[in-house]
Structure formats: structure tokens, C-alpha cells
N, C-alpha and C. Protein backbone atom coordinates (compact mmCIF):
# COMPACT_ATOMS: atom_id res chain seq x y z
N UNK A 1 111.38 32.06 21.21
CA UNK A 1 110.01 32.33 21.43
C UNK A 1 109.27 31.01 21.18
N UNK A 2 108.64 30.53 21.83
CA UNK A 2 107.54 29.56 21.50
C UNK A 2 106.02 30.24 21.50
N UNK A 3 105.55 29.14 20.83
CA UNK A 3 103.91 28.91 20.71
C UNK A 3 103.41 27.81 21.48
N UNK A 4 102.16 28.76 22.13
CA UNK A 4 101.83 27.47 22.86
C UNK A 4 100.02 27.38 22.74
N UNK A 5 99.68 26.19 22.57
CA UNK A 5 98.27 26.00 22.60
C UNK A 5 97.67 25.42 23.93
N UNK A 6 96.84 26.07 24.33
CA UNK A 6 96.18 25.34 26.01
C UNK A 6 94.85 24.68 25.98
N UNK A 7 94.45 23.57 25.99
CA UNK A 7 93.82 23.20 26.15
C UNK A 7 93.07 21.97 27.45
N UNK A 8 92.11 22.52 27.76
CA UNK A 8 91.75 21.92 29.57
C UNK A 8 92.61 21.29 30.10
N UNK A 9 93.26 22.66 30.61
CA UNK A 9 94.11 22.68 31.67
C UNK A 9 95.98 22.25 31.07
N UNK A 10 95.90 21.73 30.18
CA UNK A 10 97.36 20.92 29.90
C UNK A 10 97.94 22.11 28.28
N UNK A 11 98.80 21.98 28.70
CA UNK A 11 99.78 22.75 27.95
C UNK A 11 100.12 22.26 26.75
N UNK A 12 100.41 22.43 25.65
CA UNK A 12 100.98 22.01 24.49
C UNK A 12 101.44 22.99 23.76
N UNK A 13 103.27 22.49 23.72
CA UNK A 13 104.08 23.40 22.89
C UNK A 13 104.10 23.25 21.35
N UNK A 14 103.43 24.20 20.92
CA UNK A 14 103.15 24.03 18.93
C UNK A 14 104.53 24.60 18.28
N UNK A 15 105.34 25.07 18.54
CA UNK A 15 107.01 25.83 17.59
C UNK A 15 107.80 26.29 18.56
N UNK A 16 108.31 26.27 18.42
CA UNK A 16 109.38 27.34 18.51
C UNK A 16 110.40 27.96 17.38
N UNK A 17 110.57 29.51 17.86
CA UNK A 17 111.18 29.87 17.32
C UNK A 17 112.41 30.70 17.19
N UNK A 18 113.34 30.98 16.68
CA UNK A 18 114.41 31.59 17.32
C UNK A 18 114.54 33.04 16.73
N UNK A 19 115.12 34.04 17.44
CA UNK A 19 115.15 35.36 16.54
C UNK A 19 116.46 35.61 17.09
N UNK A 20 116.51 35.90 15.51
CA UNK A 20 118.19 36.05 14.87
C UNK A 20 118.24 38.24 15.02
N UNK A 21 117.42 38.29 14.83
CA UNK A 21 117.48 39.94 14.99
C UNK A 21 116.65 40.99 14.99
N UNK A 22 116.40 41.48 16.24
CA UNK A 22 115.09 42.23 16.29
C UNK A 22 115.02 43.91 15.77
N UNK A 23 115.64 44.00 14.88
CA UNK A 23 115.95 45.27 14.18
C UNK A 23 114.82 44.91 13.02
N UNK A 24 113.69 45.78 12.94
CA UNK A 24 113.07 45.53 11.69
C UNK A 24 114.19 45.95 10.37
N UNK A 25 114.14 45.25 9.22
CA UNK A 25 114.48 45.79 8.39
C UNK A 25 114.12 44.98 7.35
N UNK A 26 114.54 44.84 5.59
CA UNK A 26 114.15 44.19 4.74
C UNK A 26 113.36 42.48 4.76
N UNK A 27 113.75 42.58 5.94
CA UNK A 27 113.07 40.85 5.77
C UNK A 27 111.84 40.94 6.20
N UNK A 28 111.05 42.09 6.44
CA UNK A 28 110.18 41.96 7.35
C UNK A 28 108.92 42.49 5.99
N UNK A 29 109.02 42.74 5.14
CA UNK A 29 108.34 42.81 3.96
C UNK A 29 107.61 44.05 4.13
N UNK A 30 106.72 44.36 2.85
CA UNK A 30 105.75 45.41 2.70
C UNK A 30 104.56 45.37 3.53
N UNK A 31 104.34 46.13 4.04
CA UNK A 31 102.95 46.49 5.11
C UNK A 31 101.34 46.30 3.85
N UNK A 32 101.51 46.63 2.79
CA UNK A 32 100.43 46.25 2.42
C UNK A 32 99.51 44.52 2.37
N UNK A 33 100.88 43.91 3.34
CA UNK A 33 99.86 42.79 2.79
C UNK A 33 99.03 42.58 3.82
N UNK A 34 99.25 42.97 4.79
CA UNK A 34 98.22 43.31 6.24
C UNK A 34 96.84 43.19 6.03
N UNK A 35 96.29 44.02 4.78
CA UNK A 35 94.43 43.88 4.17
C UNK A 35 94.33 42.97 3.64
N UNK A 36 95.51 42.30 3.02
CA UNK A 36 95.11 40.99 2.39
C UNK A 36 94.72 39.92 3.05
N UNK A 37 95.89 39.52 4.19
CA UNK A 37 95.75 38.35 5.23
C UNK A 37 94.40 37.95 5.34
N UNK A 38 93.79 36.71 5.47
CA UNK A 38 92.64 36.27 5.37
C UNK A 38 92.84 34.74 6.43
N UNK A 39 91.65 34.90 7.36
CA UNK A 39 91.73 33.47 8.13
C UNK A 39 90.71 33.12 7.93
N UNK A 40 90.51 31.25 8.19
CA UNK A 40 89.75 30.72 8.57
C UNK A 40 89.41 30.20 10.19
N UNK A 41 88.24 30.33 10.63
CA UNK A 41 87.99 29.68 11.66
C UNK A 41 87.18 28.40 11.80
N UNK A 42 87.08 27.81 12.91
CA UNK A 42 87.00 26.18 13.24
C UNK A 42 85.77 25.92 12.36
N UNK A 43 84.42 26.87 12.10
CA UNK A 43 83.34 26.91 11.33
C UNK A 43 83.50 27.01 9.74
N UNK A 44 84.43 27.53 9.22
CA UNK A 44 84.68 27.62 7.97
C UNK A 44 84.71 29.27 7.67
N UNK A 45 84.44 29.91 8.91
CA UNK A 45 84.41 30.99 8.41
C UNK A 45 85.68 32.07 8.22
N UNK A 46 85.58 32.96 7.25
CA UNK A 46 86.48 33.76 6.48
C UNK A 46 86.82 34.88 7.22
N UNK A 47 87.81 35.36 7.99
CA UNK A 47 87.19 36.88 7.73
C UNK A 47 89.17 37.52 7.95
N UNK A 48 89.10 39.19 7.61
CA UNK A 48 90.37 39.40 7.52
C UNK A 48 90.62 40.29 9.05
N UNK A 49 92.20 40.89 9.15
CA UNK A 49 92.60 41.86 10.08
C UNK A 49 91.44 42.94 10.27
N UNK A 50 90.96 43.45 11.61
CA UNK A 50 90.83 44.29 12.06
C UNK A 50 91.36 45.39 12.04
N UNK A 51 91.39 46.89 12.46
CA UNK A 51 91.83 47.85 13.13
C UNK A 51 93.26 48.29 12.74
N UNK A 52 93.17 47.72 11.07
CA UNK A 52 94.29 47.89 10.06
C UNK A 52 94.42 49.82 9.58
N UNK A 53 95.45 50.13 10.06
CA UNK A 53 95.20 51.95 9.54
C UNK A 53 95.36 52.27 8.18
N UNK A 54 95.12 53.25 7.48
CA UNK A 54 95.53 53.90 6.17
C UNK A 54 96.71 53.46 5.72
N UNK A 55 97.58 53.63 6.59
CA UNK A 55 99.12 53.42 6.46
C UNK A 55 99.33 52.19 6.35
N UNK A 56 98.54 51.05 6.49
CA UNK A 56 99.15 49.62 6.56
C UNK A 56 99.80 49.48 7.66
N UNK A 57 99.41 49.61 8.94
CA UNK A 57 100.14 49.21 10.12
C UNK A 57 98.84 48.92 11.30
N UNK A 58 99.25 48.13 11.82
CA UNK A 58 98.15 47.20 12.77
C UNK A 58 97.52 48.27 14.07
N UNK A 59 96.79 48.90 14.25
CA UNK A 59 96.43 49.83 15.27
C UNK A 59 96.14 48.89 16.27
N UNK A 60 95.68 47.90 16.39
CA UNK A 60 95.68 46.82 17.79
C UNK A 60 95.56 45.54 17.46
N UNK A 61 95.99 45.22 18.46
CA UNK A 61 96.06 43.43 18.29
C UNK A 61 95.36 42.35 18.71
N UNK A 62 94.03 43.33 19.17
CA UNK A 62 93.04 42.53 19.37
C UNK A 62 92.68 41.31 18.38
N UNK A 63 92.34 41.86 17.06
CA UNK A 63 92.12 40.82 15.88
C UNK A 63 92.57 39.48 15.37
N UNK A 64 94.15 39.48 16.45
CA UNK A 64 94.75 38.58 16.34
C UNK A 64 94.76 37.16 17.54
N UNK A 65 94.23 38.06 18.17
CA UNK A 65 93.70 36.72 19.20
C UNK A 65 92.86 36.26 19.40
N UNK A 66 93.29 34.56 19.69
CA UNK A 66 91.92 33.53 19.12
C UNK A 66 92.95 32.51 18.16
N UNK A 67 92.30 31.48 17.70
CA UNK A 67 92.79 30.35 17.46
C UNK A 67 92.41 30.52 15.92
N UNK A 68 93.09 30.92 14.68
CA UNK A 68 92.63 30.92 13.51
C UNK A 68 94.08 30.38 12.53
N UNK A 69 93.13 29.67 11.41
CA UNK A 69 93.82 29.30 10.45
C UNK A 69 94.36 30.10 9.43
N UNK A 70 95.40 30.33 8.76
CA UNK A 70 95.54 30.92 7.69
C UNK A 70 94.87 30.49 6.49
N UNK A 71 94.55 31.16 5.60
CA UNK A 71 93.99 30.72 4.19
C UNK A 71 94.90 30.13 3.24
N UNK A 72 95.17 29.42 2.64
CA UNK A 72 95.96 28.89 1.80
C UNK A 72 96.40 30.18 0.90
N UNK A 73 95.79 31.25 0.91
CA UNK A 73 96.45 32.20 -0.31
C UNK A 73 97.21 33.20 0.54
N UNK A 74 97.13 33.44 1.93
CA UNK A 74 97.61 33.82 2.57
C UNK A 74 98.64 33.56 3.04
N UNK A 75 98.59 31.71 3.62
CA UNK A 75 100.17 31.39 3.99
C UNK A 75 101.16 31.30 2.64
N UNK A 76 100.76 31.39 1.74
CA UNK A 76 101.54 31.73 0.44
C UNK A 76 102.22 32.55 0.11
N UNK A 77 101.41 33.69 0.60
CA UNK A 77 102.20 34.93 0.61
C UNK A 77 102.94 35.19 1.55
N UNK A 78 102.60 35.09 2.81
CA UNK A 78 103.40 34.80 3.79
C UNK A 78 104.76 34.33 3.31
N UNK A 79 104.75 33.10 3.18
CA UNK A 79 105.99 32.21 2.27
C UNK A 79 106.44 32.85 1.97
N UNK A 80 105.80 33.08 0.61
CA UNK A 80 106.54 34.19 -0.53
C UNK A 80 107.71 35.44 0.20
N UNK A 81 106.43 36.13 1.18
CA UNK A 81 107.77 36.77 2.29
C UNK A 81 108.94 36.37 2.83
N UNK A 82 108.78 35.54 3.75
CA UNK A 82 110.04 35.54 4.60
C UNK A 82 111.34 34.77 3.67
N UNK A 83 110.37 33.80 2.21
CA UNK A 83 111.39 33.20 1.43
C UNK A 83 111.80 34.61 0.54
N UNK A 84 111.62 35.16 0.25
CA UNK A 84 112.08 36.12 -0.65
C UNK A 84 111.76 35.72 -1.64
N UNK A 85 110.70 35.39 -2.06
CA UNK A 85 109.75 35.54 -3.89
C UNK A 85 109.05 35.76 -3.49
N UNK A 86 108.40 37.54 -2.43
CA UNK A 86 107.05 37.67 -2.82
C UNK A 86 107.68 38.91 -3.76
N UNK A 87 106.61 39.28 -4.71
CA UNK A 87 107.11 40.48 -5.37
C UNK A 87 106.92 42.11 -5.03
């Protein structure tokens, strides 16, 4: 899978990435951290996930598109996930 950023008109490839296995299971962490996630945008501004349900699961994915930064306490946790020390 890659990432790609477009800007007037010209393409730029930001990652790639490879998937080893599309079976959700333990690596894919606890759904509560979904309300936590917090971005920044190009203004400084804050804001979290959208259209997040009761259950901790993403009802659409609108919220996610658009060009936003993670928060430093966010990509942490993040980390913390996929490395295995979040608690």
C-alpha cells in the first residue's frame, strides 16, 4: 500500500507499506483509543475523530480525510500500539 500526497498536479510518494496480514487480530489494539486520537491542522488547530460510535468503532470515514498531523500524544500512543507497550 502506499501513501501518496498530490500537490499541483505532480504526485509525491510519502510510504509505503507492506501488509503482512489482513486478518484483524491482537495487533490491531483496543478500539478505545479512537476518542482519544487528536490532530493538528496546517493552522494549529486541534480537533479529534468524528462519527466515532458508543462502541468505539469509526461509523464513517469522512473525518479522516484531509491532510492532518498527528499530535505528539497521539502518535505515542499509536507507537505504543503497533510496538506493543501500549497498556
Amino acid at each position: 500500500m502506499y501513501a501518496l500526497h498530490i500537490n499541483r498536479y505532480v504526485v509525491h510518494v510519502v510510504s509505503r507499506i507492506r501488509i503482512v496480514d489482513l486478518d484483524r487480530g491482537g495487533c490491531c489494539g483496543p478500539g478505545d483509543l479512537l476518542p482519544r486520537l487528536t490532530w493538528r491542522n496546517a493552522r494549529g488547530k486541534t480537533r479529534t475523530l468524528k462519527f466515532v460510535t458508543e462502541e468505539e468503532r469509526l461509523e464513517r470515514s469522512v473525518s479522516l480525510q484531509g491532510f492532518y498531523r498527528l499530535t505528539a500524544g497521539s502518535a505515542a500512543e499509536l507507537h505504543g500500539l503497533v510496538s506493543g507497550t501500549l497498556a
